[in-house]
Protein backbone atom coordinates (compact mmCIF):
# COMPACT_ATOMS: atom_id res chain seq x y z
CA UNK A 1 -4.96 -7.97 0.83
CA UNK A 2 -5.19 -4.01 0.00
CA UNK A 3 -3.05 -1.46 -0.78
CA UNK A 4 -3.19 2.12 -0.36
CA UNK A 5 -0.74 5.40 -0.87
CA UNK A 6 -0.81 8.87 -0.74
CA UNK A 7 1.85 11.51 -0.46
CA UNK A 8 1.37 14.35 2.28
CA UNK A 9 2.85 17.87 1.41
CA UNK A 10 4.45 19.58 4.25
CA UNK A 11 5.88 23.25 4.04
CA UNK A 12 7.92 24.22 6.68
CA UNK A 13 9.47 27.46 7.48
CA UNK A 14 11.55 26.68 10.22
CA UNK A 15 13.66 23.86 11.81
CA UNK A 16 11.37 21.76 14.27
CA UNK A 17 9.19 19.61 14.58
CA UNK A 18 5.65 19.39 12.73
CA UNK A 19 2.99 17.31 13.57
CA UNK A 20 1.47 14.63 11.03
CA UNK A 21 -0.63 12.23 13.31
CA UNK A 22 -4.45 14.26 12.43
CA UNK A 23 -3.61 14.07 8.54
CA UNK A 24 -2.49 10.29 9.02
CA UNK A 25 -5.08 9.06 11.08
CA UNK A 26 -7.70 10.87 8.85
CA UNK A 27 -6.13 9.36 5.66
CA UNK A 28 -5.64 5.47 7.51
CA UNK A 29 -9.78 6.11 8.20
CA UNK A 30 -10.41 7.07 4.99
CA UNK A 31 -9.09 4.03 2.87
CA UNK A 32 -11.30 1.51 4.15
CA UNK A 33 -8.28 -0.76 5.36
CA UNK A 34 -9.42 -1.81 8.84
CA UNK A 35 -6.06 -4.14 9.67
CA UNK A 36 -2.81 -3.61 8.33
CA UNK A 37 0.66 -2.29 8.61
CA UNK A 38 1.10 1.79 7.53
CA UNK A 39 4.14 2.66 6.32
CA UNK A 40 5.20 6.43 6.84
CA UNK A 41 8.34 7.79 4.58
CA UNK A 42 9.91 10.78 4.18
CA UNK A 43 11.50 11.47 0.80
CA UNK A 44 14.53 13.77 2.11
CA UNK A 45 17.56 13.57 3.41
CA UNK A 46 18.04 16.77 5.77
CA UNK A 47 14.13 15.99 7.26
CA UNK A 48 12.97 13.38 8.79
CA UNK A 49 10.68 11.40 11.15
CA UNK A 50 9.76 10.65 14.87
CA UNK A 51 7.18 9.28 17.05
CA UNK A 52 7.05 11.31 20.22
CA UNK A 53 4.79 12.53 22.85
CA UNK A 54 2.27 15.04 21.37
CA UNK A 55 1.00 16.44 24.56
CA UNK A 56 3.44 18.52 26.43
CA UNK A 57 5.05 20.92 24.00
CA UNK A 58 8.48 21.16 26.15
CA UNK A 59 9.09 17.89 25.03
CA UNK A 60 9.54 19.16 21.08
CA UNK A 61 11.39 22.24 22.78
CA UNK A 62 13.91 20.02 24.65
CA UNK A 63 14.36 17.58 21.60
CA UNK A 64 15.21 20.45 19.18
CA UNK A 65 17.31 21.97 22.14
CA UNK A 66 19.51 18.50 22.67
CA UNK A 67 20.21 17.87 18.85
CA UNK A 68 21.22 21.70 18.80
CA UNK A 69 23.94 21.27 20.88
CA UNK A 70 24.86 17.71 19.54
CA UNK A 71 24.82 18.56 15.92
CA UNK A 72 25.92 21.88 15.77
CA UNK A 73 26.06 24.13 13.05
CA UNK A 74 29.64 25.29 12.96
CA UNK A 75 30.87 24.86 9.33
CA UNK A 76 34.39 24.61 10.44
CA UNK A 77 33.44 21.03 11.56
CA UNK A 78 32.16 20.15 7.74
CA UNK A 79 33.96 19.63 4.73
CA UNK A 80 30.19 19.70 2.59
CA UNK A 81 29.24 23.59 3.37
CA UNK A 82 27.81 24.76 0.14
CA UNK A 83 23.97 24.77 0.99
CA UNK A 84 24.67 26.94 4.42
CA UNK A 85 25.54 26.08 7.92
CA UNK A 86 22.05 23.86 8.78
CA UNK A 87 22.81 21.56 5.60
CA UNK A 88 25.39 19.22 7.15
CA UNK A 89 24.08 19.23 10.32
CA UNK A 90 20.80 18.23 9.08
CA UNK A 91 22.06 15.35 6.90
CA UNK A 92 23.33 13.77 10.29
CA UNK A 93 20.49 14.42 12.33
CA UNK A 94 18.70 12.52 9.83
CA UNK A 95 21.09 9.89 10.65
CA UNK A 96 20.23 9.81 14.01
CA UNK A 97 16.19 9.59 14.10
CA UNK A 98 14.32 8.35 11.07
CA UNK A 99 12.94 8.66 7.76
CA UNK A 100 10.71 5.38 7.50
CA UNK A 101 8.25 4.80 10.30
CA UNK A 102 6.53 1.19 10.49
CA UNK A 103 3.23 1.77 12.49
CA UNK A 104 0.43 -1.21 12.72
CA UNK A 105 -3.42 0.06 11.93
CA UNK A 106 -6.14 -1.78 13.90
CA UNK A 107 -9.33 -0.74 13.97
CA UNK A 108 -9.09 1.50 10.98
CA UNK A 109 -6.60 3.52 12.87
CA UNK A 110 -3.17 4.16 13.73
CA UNK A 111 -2.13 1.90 16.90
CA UNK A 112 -0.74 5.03 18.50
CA UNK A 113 0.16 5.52 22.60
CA UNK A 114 -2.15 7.79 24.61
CA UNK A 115 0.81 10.40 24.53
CA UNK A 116 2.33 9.39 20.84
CA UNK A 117 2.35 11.53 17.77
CA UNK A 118 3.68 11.52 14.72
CA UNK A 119 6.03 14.02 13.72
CA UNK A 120 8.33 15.17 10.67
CA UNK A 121 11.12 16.74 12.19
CA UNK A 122 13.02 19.70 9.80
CA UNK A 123 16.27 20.13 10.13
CA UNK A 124 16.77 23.25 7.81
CA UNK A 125 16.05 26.89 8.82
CA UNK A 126 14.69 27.60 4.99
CA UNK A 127 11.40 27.66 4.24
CA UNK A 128 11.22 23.77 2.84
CA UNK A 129 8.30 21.61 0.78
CA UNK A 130 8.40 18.22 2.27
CA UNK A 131 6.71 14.90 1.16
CA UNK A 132 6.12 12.13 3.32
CA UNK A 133 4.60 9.09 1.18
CA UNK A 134 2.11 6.87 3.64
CA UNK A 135 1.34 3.17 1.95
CA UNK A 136 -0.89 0.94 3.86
CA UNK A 137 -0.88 -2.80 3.48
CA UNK A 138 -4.09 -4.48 4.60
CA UNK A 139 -7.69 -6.02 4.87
């Protein structure tokens, strides 16, 4: 059994999602672990992660569009309001989705759907310098 870790650094400059899944599957490749289980984890709380379809870009759009309107970013609905209006909201929509992905490697890559990527979704409209730590387990 092998282990393997590395820490991705994401900036961001808006809220949305980003894609991860070419910088994953190149670093999965690149450790030499052919069978294993990958471990992807975000080390925030107002980001976080999502495995989604990566081919039709309305998909993203409507995602971002539905948590819009069912986290919104009223501060009158808050009592924690002291890092701006996308603070709270984002907190709780990193309730909602995830910030640990479990994702088995076969074939010294990512077992990923036709239609599947792997995202880190921001929730804050500031400019933002995310890391998501990936740790593979494996032969």
């Amino acid at each position: 059994m092998r282990q393997d870790h590395t820490t991705l650094n994401i900036h961001t400059n808006r809220q949305g999602l980003f894609e991860l899944t070419k910088q994953i599957k190149a670093w999965v490749l690149g450790t030499g672990i052919n069978t294993g289980m990958l471990t992807v984890f975000c080390r925030h709380t107002s980001a976080s992660l999502m495995i989604q379809e990566n081919a039709d870009p309305d998909v993203q759009y409507d995602i971002e569009t539905f948590f819009k309107q069912l986290v919104r970013e009223d501060p009158s609905l808050y009592t924690h309001t002291n890092e701006g209006p996308d603070d709270m909201p984002g907190h709780i929509r990193s309730v909602l989705t995830d910030v640990s992905l479990s994702i088995p490697v076969i074939g010294g890559a990512p077992v990923l759907g036709t239609w599947q990527g792997v995202f880190l979704y921001e929730h804050r409209a500031r400019n933002h310098d995310r890391q998501v730590v990936l740790h593979l387990m494996g032969d």
